[in-house]
PDB file of N, CA and C in Angstrom:
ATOM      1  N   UNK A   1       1.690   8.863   2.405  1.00  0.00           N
ATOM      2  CA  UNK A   1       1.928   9.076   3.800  1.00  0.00           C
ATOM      3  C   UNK A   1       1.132   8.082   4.647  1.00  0.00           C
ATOM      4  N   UNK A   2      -0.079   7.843   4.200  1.00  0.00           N
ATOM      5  CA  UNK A   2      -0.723   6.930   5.079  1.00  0.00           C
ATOM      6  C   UNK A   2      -0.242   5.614   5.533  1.00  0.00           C
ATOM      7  N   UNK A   3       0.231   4.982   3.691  1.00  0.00           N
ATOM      8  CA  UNK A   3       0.786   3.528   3.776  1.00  0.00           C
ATOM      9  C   UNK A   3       2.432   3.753   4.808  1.00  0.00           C
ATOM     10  N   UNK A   4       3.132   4.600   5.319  1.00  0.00           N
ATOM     11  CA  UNK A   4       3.964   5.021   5.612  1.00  0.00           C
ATOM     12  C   UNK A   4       4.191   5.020   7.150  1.00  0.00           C
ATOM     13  N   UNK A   5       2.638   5.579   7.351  1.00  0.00           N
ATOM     14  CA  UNK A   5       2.416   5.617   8.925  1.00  0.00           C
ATOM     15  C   UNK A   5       1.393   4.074   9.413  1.00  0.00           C
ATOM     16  N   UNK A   6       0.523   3.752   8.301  1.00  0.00           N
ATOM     17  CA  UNK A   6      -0.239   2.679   8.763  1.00  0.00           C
ATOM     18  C   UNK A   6       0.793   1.668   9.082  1.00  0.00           C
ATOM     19  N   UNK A   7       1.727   1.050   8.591  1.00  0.00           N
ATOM     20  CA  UNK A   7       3.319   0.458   8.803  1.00  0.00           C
ATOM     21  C   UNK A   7       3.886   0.318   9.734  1.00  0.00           C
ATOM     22  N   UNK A   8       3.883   1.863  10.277  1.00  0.00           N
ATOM     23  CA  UNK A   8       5.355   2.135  11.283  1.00  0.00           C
ATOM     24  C   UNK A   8       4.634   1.731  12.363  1.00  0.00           C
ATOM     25  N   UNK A   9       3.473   2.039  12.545  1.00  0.00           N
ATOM     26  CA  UNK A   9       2.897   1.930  13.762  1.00  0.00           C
ATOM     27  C   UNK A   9       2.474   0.472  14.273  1.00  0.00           C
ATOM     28  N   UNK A  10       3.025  -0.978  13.376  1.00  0.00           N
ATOM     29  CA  UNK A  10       2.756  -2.005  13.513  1.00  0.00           C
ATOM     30  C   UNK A  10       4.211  -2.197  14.295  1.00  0.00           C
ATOM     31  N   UNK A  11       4.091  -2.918  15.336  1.00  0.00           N
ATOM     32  CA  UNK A  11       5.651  -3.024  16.090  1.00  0.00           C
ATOM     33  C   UNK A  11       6.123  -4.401  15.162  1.00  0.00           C
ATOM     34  N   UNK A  12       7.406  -4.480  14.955  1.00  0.00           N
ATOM     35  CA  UNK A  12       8.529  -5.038  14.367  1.00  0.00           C
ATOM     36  C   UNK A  12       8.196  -5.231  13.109  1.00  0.00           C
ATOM     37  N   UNK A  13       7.718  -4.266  12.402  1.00  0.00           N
ATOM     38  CA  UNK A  13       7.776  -3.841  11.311  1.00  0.00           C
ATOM     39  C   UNK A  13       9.213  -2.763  10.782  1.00  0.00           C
ATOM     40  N   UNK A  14      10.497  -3.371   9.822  1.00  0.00           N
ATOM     41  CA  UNK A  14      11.721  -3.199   9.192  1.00  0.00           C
ATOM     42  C   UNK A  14      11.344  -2.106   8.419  1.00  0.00           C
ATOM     43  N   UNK A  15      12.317  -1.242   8.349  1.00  0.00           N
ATOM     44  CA  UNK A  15      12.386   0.221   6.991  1.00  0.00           C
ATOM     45  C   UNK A  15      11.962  -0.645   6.010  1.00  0.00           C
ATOM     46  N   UNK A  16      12.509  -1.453   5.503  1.00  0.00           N
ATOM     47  CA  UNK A  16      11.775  -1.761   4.161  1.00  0.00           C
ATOM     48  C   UNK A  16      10.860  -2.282   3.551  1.00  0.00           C
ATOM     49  N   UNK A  17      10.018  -2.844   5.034  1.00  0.00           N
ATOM     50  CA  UNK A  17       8.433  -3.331   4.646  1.00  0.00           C
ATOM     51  C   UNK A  17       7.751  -2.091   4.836  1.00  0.00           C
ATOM     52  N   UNK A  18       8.063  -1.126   5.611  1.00  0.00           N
ATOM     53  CA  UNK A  18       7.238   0.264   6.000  1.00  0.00           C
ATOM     54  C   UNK A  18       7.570   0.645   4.666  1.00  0.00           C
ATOM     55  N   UNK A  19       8.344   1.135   3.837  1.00  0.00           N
ATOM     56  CA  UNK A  19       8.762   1.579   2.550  1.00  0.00           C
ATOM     57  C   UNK A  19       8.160   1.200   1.592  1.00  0.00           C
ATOM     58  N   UNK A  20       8.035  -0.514   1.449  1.00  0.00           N
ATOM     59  CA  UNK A  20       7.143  -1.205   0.672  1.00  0.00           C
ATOM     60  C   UNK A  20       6.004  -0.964   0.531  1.00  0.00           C
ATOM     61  N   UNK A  21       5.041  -0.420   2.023  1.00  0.00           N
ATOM     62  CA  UNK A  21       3.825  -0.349   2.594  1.00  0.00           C
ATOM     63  C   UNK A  21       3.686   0.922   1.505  1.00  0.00           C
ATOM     64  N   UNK A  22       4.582   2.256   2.034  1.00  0.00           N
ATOM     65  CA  UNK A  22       3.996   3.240   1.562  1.00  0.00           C
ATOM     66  C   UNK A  22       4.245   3.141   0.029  1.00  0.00           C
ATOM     67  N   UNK A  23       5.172   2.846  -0.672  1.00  0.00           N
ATOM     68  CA  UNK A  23       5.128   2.696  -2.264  1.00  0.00           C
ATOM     69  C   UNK A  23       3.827   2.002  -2.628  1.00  0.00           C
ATOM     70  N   UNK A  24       3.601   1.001  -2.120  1.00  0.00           N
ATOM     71  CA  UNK A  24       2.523   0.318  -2.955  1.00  0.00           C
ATOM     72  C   UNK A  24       1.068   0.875  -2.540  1.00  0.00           C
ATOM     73  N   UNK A  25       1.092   1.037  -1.169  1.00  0.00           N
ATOM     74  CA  UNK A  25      -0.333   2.395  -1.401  1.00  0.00           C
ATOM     75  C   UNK A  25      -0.398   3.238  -2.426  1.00  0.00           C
ATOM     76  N   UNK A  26       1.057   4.039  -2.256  1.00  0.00           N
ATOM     77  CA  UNK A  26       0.564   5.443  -3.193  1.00  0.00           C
ATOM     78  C   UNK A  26       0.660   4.789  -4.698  1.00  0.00           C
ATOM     79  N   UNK A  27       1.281   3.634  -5.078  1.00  0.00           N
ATOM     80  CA  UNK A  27       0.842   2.973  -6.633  1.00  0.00           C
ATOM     81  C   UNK A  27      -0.620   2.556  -6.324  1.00  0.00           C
ATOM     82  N   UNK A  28      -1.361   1.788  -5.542  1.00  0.00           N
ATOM     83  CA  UNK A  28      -2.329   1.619  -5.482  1.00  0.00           C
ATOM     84  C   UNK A  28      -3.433   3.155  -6.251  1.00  0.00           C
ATOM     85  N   UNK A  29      -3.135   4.008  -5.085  1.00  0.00           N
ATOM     86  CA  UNK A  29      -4.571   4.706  -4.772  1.00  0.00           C
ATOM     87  C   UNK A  29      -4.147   5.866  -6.071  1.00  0.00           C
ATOM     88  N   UNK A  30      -2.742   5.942  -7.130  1.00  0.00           N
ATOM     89  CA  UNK A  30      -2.658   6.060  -8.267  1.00  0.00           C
ATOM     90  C   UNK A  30      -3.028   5.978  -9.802  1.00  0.00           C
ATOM     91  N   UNK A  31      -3.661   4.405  -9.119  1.00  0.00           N
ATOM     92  CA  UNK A  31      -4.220   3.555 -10.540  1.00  0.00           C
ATOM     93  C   UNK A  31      -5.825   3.380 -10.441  1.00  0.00           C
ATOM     94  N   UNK A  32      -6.366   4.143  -9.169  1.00  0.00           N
ATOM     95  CA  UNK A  32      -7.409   4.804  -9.599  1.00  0.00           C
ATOM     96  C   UNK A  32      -8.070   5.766  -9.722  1.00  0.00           C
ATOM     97  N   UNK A  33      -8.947   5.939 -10.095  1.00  0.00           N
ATOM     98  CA  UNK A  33      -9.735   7.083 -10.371  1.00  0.00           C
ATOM     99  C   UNK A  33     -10.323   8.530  -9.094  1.00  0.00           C
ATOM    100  N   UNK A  34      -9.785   9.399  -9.542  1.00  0.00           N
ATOM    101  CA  UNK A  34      -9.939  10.545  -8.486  1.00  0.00           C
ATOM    102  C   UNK A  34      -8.730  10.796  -7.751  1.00  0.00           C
ATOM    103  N   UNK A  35      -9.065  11.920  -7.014  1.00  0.00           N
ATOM    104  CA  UNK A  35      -7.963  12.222  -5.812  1.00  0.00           C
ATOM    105  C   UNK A  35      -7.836  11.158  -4.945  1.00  0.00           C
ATOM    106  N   UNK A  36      -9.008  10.978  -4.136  1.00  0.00           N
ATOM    107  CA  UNK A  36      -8.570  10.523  -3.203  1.00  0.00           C
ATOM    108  C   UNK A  36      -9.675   9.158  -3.293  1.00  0.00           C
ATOM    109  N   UNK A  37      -9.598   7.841  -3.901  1.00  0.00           N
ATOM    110  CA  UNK A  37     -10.550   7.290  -3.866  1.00  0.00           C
ATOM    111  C   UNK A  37     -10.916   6.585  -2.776  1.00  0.00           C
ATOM    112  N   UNK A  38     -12.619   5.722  -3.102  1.00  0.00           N
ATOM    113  CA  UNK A  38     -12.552   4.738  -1.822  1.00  0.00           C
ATOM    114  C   UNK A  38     -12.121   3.423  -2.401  1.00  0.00           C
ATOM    115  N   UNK A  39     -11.664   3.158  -1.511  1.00  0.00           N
ATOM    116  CA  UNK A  39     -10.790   1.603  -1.581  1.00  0.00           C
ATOM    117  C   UNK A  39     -11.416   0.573   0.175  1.00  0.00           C
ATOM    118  N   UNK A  40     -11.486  -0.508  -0.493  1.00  0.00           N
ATOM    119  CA  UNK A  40     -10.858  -1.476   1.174  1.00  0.00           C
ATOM    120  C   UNK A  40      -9.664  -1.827   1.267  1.00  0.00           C
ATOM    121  N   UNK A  41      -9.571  -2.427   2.462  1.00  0.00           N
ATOM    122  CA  UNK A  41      -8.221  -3.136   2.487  1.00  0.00           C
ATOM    123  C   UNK A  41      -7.850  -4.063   1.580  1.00  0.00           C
ATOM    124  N   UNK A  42      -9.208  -4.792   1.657  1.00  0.00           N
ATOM    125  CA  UNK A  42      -9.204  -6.138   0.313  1.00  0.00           C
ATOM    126  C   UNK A  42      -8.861  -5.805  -0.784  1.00  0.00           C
ATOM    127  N   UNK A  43      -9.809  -4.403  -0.956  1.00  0.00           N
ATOM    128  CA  UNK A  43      -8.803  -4.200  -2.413  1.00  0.00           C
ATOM    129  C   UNK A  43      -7.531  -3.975  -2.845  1.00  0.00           C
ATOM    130  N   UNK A  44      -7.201  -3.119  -1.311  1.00  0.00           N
ATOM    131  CA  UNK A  44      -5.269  -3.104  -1.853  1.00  0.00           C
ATOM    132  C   UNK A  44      -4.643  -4.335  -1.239  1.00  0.00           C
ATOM    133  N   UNK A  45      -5.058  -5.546  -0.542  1.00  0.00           N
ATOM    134  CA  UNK A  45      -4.667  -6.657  -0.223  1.00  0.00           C
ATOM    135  C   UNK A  45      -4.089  -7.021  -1.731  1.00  0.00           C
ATOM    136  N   UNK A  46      -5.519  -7.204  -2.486  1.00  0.00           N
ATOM    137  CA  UNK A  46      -5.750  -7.775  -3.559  1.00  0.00           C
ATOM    138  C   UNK A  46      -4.292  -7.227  -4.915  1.00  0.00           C
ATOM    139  N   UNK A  47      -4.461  -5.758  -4.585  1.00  0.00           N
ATOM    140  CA  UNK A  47      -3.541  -4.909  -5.823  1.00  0.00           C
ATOM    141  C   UNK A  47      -2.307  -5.337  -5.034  1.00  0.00           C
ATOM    142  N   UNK A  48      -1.908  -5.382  -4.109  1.00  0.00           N
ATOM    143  CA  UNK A  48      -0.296  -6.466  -3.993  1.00  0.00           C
ATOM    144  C   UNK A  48       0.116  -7.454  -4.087  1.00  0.00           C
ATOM    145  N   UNK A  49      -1.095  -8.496  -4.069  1.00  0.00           N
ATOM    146  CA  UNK A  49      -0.766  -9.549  -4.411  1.00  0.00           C
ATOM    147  C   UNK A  49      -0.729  -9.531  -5.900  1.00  0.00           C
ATOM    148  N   UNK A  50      -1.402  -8.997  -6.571  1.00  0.00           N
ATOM    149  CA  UNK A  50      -1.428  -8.835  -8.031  1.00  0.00           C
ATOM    150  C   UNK A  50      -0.022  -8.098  -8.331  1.00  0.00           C
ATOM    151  N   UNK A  51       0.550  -7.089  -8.288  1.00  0.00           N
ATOM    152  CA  UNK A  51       1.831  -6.459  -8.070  1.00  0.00           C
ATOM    153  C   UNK A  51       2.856  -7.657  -8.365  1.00  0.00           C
ATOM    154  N   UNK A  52       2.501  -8.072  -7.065  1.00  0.00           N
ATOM    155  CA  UNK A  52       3.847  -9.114  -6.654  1.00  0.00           C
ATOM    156  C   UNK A  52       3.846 -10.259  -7.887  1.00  0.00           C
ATOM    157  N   UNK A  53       2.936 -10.369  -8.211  1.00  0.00           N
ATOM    158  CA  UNK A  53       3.240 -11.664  -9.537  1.00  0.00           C
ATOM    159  C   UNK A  53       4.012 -10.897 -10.770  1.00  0.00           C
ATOM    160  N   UNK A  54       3.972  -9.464 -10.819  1.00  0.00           N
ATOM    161  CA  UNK A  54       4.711  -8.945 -11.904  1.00  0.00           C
ATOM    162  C   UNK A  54       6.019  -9.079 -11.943  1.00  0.00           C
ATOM    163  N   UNK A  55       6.838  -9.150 -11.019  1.00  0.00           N
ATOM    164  CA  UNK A  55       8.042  -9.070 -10.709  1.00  0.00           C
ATOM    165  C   UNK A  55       8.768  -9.693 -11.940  1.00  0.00           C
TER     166      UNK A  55
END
């Protein structure tokens, strides 16, 4: 939900980068440890750019 709303609330931001936003948060904050961990931005900067080379 966060990556979902942190998104929408950027103006001319498209359904499918807001969509993108929230999928790859909730894969992010998935692949680590705990409920709810701490993260920076850098780090999930970092886990999409890493993502994106999997393709």
């Amino acid at each position: 939900m966060a990556g979902f709303l942190s998104k929408r609330f950027e103006k001319g931001s498209s359904a499918i980068e807001i969509m993108n936003q929230a999928v790859s948060l909730g894969a992010f904050v998935t692949a680590r440890v705990g409920a709810c961990p701490d993260y920076s931005k850098a780090d999930f900067i970092a886990f999409q750019k890493e993502s994106a080379h999997k393709d």
